[in-house]
N, C-alpha and C. Protein backbone atom coordinates (compact mmCIF):
# COMPACT_ATOMS: atom_id res chain seq x y z
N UNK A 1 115.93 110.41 108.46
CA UNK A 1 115.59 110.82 107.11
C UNK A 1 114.45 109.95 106.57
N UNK A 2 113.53 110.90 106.02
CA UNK A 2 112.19 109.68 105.99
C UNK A 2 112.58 109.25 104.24
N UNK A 3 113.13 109.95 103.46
CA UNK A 3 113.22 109.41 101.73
C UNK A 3 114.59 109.88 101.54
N UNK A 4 115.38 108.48 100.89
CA UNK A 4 116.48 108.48 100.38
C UNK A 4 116.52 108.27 99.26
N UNK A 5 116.82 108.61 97.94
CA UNK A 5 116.72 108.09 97.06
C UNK A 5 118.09 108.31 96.51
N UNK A 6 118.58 107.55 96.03
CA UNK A 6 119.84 107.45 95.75
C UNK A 6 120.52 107.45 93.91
N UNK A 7 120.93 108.64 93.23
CA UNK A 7 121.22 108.31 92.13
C UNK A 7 120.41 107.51 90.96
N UNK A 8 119.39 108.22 91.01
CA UNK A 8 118.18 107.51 90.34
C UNK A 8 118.37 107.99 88.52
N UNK A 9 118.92 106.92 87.84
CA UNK A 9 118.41 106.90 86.33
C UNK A 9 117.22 106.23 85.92
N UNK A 10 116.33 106.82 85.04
CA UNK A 10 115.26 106.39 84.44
C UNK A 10 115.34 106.30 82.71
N UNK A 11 115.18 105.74 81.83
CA UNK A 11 115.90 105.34 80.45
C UNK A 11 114.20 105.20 80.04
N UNK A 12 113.63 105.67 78.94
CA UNK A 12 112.83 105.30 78.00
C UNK A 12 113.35 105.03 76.56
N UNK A 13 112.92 103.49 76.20
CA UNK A 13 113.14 103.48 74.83
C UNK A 13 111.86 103.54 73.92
N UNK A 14 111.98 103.93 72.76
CA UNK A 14 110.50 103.72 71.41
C UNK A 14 111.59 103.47 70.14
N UNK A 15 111.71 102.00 69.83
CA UNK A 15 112.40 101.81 68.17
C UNK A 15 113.62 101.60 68.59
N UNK A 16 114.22 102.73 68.08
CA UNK A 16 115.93 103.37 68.02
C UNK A 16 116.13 104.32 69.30
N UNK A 17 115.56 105.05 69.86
CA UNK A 17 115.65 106.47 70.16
C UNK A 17 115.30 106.21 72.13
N UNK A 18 116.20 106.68 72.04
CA UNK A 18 116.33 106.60 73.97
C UNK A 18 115.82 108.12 74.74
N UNK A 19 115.57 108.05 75.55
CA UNK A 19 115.15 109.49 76.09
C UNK A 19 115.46 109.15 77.87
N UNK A 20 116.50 109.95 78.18
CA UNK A 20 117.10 109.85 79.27
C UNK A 20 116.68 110.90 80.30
N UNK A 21 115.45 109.70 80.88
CA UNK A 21 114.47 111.52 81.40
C UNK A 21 114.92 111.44 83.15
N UNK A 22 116.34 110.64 83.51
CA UNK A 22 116.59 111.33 84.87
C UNK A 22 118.21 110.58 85.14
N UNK A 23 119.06 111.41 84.91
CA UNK A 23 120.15 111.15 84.87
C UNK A 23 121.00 111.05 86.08
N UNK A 24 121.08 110.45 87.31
CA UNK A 24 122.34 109.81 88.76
C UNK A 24 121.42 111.02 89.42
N UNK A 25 120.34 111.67 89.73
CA UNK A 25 119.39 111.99 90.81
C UNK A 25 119.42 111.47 92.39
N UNK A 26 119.93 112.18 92.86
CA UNK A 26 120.15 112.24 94.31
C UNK A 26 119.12 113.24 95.54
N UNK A 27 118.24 112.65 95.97
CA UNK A 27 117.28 113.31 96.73
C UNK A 27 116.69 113.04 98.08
N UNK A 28 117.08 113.62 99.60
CA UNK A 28 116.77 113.42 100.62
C UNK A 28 115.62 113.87 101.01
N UNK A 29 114.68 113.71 102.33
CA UNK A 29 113.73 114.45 102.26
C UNK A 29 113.33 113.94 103.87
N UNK A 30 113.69 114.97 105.24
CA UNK A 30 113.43 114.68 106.38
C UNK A 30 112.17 114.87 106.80
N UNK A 31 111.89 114.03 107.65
CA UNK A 31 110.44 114.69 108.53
C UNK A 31 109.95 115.77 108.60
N UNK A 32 109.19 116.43 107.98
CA UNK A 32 108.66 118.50 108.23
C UNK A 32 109.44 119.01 107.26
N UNK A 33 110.03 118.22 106.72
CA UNK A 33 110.15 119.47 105.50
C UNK A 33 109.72 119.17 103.74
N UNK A 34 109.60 120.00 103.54
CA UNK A 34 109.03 120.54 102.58
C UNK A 34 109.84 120.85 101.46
N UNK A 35 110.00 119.52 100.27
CA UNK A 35 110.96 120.10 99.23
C UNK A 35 110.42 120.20 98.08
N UNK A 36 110.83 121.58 97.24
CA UNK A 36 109.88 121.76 96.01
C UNK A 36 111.34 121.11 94.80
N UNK A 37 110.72 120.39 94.28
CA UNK A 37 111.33 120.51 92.46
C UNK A 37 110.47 121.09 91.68
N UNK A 38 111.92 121.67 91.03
CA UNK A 38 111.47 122.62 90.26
C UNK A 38 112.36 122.30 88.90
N UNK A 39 111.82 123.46 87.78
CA UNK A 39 112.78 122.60 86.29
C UNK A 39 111.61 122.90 85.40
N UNK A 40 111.88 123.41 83.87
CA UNK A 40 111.11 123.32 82.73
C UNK A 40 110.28 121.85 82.67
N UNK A 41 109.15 122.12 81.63
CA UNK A 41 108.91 120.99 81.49
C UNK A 41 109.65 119.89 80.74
N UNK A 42 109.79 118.51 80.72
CA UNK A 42 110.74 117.69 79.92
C UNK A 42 111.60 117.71 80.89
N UNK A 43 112.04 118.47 82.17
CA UNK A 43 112.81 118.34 83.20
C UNK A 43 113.19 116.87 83.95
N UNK A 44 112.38 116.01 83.58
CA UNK A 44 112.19 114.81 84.48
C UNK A 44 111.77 115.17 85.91
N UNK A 45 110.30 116.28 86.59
CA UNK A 45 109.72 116.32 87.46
C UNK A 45 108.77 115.18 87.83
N UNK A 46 107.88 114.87 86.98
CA UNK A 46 106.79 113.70 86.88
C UNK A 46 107.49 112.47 87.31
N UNK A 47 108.38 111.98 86.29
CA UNK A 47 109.45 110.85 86.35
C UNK A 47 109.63 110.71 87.62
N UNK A 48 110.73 112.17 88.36
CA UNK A 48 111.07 111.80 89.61
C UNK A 48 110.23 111.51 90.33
N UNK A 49 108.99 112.09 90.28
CA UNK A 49 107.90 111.52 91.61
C UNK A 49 107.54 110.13 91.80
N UNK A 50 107.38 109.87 90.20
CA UNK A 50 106.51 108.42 89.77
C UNK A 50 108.12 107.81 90.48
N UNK A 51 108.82 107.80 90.14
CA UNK A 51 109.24 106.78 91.37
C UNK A 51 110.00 107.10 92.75
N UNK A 52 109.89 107.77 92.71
CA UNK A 52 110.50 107.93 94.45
C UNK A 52 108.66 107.56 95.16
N UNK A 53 107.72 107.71 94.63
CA UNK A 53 106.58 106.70 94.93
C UNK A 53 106.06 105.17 94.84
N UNK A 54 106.85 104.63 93.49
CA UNK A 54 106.99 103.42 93.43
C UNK A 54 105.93 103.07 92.36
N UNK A 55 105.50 104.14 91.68
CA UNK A 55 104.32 104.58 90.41
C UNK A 55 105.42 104.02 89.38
N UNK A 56 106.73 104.21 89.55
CA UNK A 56 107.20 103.99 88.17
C UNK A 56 108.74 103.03 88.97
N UNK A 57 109.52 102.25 88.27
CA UNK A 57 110.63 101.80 89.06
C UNK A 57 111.89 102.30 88.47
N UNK A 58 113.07 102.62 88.97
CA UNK A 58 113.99 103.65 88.22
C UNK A 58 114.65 102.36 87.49
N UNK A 59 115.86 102.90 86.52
CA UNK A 59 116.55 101.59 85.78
C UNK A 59 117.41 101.68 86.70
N UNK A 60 118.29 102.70 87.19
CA UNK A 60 118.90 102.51 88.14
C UNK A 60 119.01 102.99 89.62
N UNK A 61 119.77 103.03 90.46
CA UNK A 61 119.62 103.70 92.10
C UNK A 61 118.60 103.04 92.76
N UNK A 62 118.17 103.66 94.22
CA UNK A 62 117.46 102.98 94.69
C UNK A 62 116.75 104.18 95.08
N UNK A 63 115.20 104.03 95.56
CA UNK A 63 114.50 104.58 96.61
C UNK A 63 114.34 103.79 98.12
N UNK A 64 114.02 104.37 99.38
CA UNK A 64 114.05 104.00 100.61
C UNK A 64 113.34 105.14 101.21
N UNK A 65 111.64 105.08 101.87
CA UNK A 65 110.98 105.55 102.34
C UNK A 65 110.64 104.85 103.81
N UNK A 66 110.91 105.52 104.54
CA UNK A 66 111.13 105.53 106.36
C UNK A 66 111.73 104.34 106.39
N UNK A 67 112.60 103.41 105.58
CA UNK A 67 113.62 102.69 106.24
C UNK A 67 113.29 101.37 105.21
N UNK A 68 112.18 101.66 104.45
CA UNK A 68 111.70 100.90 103.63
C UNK A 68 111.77 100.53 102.27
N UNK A 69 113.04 99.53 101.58
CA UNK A 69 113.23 99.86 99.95
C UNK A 69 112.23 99.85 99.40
N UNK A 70 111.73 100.74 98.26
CA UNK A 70 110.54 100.76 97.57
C UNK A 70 110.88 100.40 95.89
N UNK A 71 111.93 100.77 95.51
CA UNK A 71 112.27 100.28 94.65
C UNK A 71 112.96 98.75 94.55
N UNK A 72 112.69 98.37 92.90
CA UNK A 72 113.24 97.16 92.01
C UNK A 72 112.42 96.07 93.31
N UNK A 73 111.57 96.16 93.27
CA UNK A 73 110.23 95.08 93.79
C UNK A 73 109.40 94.74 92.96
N UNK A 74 108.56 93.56 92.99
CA UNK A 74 107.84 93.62 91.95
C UNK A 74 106.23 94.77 92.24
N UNK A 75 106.02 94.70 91.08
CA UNK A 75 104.74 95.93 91.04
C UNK A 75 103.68 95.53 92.97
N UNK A 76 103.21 94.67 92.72
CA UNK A 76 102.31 94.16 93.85
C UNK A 76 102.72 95.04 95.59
N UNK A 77 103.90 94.14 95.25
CA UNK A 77 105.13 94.84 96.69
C UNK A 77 105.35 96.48 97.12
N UNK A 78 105.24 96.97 95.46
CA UNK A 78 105.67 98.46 95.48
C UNK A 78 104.23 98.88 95.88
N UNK A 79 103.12 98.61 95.24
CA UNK A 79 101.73 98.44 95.51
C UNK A 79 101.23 98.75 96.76
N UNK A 80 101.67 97.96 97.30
CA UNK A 80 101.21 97.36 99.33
C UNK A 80 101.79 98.51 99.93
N UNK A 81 103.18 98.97 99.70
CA UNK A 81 104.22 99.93 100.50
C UNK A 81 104.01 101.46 100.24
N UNK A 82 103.26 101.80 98.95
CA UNK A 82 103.15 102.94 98.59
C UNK A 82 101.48 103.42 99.11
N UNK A 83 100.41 102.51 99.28
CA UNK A 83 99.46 102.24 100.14
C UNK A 83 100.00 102.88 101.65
N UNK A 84 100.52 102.11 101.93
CA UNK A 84 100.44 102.17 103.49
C UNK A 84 101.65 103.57 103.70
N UNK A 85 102.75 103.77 103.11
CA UNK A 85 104.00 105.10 103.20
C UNK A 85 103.47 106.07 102.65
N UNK A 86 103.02 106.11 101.63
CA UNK A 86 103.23 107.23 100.49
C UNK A 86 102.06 107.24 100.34
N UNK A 87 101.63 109.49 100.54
CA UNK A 87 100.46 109.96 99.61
C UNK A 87 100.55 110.28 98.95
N UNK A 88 99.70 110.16 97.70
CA UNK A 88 100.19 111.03 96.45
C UNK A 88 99.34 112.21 96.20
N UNK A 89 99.61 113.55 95.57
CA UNK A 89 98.44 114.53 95.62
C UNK A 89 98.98 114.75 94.18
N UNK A 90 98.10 114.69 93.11
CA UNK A 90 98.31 114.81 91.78
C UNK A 90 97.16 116.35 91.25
N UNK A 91 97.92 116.70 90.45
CA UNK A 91 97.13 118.32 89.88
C UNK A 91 95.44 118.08 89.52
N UNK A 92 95.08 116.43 89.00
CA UNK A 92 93.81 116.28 88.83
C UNK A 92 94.00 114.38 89.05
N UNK A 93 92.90 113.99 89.53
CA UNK A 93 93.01 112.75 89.48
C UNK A 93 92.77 111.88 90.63
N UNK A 94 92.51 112.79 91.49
CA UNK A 94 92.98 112.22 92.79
C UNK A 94 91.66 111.38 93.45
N UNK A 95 90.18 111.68 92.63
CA UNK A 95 88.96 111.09 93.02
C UNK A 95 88.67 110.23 92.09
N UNK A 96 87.81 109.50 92.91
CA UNK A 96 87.24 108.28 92.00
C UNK A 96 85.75 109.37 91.62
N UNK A 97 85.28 109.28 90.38
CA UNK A 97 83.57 110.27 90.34
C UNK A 97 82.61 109.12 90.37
N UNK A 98 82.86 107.94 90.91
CA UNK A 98 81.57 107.23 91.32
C UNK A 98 81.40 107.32 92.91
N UNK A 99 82.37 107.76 93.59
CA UNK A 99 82.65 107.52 95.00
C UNK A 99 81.89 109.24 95.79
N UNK A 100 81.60 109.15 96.87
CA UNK A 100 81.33 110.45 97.23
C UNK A 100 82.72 110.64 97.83
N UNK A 101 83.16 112.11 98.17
CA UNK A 101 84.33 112.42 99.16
C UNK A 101 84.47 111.43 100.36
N UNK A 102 83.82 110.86 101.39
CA UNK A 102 83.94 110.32 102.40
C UNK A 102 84.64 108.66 102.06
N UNK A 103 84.05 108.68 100.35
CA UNK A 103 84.17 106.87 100.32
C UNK A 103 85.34 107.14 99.49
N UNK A 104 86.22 108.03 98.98
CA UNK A 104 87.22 108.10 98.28
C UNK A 104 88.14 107.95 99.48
N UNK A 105 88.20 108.72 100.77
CA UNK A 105 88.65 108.64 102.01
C UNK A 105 89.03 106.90 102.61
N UNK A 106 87.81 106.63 102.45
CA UNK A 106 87.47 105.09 102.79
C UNK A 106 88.22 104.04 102.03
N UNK A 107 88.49 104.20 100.73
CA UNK A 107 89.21 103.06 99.81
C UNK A 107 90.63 103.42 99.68
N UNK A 108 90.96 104.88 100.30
CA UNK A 108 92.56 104.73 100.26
C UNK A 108 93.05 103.93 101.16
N UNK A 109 92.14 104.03 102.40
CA UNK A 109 92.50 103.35 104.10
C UNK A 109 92.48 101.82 103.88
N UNK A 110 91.22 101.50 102.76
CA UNK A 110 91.58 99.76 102.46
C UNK A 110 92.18 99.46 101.83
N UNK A 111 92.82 100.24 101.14
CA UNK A 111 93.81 99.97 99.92
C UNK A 111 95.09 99.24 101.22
N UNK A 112 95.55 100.19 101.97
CA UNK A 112 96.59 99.91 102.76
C UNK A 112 95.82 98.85 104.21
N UNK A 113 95.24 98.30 104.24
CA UNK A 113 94.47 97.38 104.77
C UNK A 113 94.17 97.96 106.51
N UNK A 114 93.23 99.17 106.19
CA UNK A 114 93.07 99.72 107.55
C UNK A 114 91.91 100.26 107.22
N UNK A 115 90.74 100.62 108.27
CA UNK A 115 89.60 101.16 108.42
C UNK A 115 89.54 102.70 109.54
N UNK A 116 89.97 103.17 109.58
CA UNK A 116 89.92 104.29 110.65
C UNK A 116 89.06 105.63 110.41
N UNK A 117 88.04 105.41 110.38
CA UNK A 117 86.70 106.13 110.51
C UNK A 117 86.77 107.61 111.48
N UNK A 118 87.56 107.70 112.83
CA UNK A 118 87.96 108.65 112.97
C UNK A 118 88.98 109.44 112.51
N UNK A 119 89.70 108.69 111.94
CA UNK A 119 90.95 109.49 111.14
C UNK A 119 90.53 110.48 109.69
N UNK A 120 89.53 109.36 109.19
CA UNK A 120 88.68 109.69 108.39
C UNK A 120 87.80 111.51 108.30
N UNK A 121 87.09 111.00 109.21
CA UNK A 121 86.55 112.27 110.17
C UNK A 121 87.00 113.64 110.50
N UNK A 122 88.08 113.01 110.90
CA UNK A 122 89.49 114.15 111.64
C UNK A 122 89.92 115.24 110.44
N UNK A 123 90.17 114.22 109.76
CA UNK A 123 91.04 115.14 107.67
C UNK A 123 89.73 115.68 107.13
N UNK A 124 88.67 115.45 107.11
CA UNK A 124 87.74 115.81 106.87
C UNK A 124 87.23 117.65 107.44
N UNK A 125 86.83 116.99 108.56
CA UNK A 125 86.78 118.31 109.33
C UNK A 125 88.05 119.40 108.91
N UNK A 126 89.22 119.17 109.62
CA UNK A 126 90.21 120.23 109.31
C UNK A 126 90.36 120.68 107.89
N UNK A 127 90.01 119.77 107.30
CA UNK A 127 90.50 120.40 105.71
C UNK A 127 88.78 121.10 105.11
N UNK A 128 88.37 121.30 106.34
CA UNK A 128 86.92 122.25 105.75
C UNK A 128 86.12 121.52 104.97
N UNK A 129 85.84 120.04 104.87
CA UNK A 129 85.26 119.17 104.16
C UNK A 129 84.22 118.56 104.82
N UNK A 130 84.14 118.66 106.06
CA UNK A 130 82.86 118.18 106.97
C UNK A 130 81.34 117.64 106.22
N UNK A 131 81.32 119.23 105.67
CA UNK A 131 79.51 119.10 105.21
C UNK A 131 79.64 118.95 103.87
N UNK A 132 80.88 118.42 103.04
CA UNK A 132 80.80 117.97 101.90
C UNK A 132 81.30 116.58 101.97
N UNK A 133 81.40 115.39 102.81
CA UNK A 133 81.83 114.24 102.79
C UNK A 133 80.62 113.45 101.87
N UNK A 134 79.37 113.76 101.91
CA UNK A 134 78.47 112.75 100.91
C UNK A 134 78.53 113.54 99.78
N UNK A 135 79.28 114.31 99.05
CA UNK A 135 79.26 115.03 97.46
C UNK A 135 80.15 114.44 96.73
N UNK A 136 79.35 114.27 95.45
CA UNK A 136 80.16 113.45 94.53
C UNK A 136 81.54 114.51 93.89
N UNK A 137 82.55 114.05 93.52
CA UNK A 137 83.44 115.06 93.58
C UNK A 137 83.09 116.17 91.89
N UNK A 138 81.95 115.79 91.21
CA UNK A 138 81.73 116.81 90.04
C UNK A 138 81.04 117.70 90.81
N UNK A 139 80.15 117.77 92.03
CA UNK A 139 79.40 118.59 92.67
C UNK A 139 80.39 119.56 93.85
N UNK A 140 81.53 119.47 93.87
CA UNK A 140 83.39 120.08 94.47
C UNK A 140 83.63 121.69 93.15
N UNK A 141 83.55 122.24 94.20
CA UNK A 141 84.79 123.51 93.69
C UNK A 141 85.99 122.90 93.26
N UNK A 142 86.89 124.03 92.75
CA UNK A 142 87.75 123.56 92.42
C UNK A 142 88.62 123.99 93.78
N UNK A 143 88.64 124.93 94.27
CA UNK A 143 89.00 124.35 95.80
C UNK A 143 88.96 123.42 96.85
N UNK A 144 87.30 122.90 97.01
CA UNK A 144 86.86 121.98 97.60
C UNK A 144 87.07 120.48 97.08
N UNK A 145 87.81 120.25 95.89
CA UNK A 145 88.27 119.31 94.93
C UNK A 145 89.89 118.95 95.70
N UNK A 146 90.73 120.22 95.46
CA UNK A 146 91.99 120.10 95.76
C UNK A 146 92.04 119.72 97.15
N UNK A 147 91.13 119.81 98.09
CA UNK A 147 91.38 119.78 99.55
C UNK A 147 91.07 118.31 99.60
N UNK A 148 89.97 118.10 99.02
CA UNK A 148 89.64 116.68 99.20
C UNK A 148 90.84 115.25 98.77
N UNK A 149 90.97 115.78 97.36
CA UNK A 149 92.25 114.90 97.17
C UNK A 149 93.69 114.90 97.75
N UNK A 150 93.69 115.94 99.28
CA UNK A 150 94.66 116.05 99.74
C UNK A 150 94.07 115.59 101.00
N UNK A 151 92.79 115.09 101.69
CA UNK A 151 92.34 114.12 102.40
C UNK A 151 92.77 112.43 102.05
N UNK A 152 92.57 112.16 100.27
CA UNK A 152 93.21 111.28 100.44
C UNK A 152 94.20 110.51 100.38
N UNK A 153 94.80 111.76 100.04
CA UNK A 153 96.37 111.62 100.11
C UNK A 153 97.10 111.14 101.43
N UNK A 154 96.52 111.89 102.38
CA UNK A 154 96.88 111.90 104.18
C UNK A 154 95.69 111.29 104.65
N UNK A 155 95.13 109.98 103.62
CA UNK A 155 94.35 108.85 104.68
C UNK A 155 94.70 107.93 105.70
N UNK A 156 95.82 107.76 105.17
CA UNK A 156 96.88 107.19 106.31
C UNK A 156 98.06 107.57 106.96
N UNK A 157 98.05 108.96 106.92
CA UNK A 157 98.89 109.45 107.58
C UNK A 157 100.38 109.13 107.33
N UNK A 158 100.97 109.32 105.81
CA UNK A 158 101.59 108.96 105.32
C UNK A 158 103.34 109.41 105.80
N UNK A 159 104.19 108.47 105.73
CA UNK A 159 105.47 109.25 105.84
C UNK A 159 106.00 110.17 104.63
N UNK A 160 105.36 109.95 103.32
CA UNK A 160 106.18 110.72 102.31
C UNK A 160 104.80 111.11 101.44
N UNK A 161 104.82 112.73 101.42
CA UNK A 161 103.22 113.10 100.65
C UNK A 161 104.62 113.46 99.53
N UNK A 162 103.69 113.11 97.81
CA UNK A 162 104.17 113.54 96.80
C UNK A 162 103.02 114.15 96.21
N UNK A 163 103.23 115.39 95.61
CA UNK A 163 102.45 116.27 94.97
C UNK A 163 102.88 116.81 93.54
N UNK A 164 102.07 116.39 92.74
CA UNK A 164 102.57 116.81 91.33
C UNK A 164 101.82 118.13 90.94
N UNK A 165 102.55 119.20 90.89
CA UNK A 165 101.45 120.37 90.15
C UNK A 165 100.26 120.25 91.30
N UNK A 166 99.84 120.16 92.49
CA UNK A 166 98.51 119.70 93.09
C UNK A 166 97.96 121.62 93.17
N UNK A 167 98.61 122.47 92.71
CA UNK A 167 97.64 123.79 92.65
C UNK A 167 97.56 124.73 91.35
N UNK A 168 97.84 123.39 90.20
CA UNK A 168 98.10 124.29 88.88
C UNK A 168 96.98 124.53 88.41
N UNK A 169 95.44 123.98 88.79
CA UNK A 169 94.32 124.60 88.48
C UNK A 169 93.70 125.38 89.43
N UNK A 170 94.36 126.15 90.14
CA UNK A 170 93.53 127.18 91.12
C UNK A 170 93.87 128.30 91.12
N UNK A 171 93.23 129.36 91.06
CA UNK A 171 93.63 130.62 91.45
C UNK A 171 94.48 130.85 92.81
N UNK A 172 95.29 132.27 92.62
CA UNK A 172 95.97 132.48 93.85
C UNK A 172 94.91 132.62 95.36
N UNK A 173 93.81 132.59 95.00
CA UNK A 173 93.35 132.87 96.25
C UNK A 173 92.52 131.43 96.46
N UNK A 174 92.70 131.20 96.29
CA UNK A 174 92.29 129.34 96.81
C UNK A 174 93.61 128.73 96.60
N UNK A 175 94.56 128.82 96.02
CA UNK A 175 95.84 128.18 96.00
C UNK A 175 96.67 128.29 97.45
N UNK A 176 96.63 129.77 98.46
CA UNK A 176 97.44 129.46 99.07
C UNK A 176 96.89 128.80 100.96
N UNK A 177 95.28 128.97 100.53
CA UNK A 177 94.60 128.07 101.61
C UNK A 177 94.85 126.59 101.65
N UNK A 178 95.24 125.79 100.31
CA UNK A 178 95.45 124.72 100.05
C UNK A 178 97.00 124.39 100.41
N UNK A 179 97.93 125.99 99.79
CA UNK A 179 99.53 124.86 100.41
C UNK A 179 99.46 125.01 101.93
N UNK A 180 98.73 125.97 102.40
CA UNK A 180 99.09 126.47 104.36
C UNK A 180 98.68 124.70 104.90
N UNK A 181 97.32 124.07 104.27
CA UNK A 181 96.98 122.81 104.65
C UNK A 181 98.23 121.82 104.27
N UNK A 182 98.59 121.53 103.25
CA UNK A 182 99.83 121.01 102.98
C UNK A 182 100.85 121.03 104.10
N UNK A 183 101.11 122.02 104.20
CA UNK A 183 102.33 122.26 105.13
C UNK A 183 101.80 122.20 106.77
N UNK A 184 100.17 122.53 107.05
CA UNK A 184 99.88 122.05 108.56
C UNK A 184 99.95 120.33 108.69
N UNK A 185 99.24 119.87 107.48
CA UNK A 185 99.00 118.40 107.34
C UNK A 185 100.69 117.57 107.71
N UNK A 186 101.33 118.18 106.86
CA UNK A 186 102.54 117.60 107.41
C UNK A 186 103.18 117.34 108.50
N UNK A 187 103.33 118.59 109.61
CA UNK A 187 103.61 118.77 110.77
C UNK A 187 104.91 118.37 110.50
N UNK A 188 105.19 117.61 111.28
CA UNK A 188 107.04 117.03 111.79
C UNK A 188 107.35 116.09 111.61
N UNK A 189 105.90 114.78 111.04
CA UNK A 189 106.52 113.46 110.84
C UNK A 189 106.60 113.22 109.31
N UNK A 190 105.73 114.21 108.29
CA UNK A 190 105.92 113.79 107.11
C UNK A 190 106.58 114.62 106.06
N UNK A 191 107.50 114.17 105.40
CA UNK A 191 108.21 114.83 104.36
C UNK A 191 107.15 114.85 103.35
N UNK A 192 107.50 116.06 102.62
CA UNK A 192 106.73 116.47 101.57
C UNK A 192 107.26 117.07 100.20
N UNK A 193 107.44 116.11 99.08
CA UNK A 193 108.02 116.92 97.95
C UNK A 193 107.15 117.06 96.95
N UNK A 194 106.96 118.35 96.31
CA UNK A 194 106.20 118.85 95.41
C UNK A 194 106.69 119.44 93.94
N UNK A 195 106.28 118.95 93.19
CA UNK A 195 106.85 119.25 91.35
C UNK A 195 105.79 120.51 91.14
N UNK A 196 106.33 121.41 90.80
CA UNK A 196 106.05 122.44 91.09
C UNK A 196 106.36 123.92 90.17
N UNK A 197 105.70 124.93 89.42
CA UNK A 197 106.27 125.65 88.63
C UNK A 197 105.78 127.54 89.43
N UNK A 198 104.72 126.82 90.48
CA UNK A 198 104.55 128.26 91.27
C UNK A 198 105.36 128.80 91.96
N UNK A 199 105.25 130.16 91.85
CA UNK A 199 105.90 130.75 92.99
C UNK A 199 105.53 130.96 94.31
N UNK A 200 104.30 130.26 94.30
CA UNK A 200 103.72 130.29 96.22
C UNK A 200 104.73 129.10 97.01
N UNK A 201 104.25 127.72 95.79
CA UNK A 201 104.77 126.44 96.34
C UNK A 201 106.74 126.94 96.74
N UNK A 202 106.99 127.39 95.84
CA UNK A 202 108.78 127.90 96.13
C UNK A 202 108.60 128.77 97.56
N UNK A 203 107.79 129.46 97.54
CA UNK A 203 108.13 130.46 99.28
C UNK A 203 107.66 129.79 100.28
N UNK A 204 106.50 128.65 99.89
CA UNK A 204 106.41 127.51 101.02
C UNK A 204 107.67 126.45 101.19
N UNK A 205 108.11 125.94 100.31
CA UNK A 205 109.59 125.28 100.49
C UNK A 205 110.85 125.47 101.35
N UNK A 206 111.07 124.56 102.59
CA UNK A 206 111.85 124.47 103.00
C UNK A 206 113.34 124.27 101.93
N UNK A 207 113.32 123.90 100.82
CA UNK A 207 114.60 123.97 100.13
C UNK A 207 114.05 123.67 98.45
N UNK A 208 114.86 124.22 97.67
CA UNK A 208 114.59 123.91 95.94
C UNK A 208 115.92 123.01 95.37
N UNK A 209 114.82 122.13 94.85
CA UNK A 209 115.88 121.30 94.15
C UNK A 209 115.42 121.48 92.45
N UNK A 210 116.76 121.47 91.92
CA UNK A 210 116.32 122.19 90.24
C UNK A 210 116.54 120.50 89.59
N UNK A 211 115.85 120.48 88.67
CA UNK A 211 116.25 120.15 87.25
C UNK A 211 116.10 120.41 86.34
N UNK A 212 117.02 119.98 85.31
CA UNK A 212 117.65 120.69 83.85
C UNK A 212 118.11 119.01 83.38
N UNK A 213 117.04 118.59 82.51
CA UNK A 213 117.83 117.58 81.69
C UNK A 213 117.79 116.27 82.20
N UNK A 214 117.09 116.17 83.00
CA UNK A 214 117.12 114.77 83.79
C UNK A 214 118.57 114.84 85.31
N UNK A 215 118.52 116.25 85.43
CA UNK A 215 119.73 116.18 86.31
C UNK A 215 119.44 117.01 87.39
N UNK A 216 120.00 116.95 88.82
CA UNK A 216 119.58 118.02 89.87
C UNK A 216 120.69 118.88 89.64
N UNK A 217 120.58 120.28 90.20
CA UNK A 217 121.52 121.03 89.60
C UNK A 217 121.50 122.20 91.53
């Protein structure tokens, strides 16, 4: 099992007023498959990602990605592990706009303290990005945008891709060239969970997990 996360509460306070945006959350996620959450908004979707990535730390439960606790570390630790385990593919966000595509590629790989120029290459090519690696990402479709930030998501060939919304700005016909890559990119060694309100991402899903309230249901 590549992500365990175990009974995960998350607690926000402001003043007086608590907001209990993920209530004893229980979520597995094996090699090759593909799990969508799903849930209104206010669901605690975002929440759950931000930490079963290590973006956010739960108040309670634990996370464990390929054998690795990621949670209640300090930030730095969660930092280093979510680098080198975890891609993240977010609905917008995913480029730096001073960087061209190739060097956004390049600083995820040093982030996790690796250089691999053919790997580089490799995500490039397949994800139809070849002859756009020197374009700054404002000069990107909004197709050629989503593919790219799903290059650097899988710069290191991650055990756990997390995707928030990563096709809520595309039309259906560039949306489902982007999940078929998702789901080739994955293959058999990487789990993949996606927050999600489409109905493409649900018929690509190996299984749906709901929430309602900060709760899986």
């Amino acid at each position: 099992m590549i992500l365990r996360a175990e009974e995960l509460y998350r607690f926000y306070r402001s003043g007086d007023e608590e907001t209990r945006a993920l209530r004893g959350v229980t979520l597995h996620a094996a090699a090759g498959e593909v799990v969508l959450v799903s849930g209104p908004s206010g669901s605690g979707k975002s929440t759950l990602l931000a930490c079963l990535g290590g973006l956010d730390d739960p108040d309670g439960g634990t996370v464990t990605v390929d054998g690795h606790r990621i949670s209640h570390r300090p930030e730095a630790e969660r930092a280093a592990l979510r680098a080198r385990l975890v891609g993240v593919l977010f609905q917008s966000g995913n480029l730096i706009e001073h960087l061209t595509v190739a060097a956004n590629v390049d600083l995820a790989q040093q982030l996790a303290g690796r250089r691999d120029r053919r790997l580089r290459d490799e995500l490039l090519a397949v994800l139809g990005l070849w002859a756009r690696a020197g374009a700054w990402p404002s000069q990107l479709s909004g197709g050629e945008s989503a593919r790219a930030g799903l290059a650097v998501a899988l710069a290191n060939r991650p055990a756990l891709l997390l995707a928030d919304e990563p096709t809520g700005e595309l039309d259906q016909h560039t949306e489902a060239p982007v999940l078929r890559l998702i789901r080739e990119q994955a293959g058999e060694r990487t789990a993949v969970v996606i927050a999600s309100h489409s109905p493409a991402v649900r018929r690509l899903a190996d299984r749906v997990v709901e929430l309602k309230d900060g709760r899986a249901t």
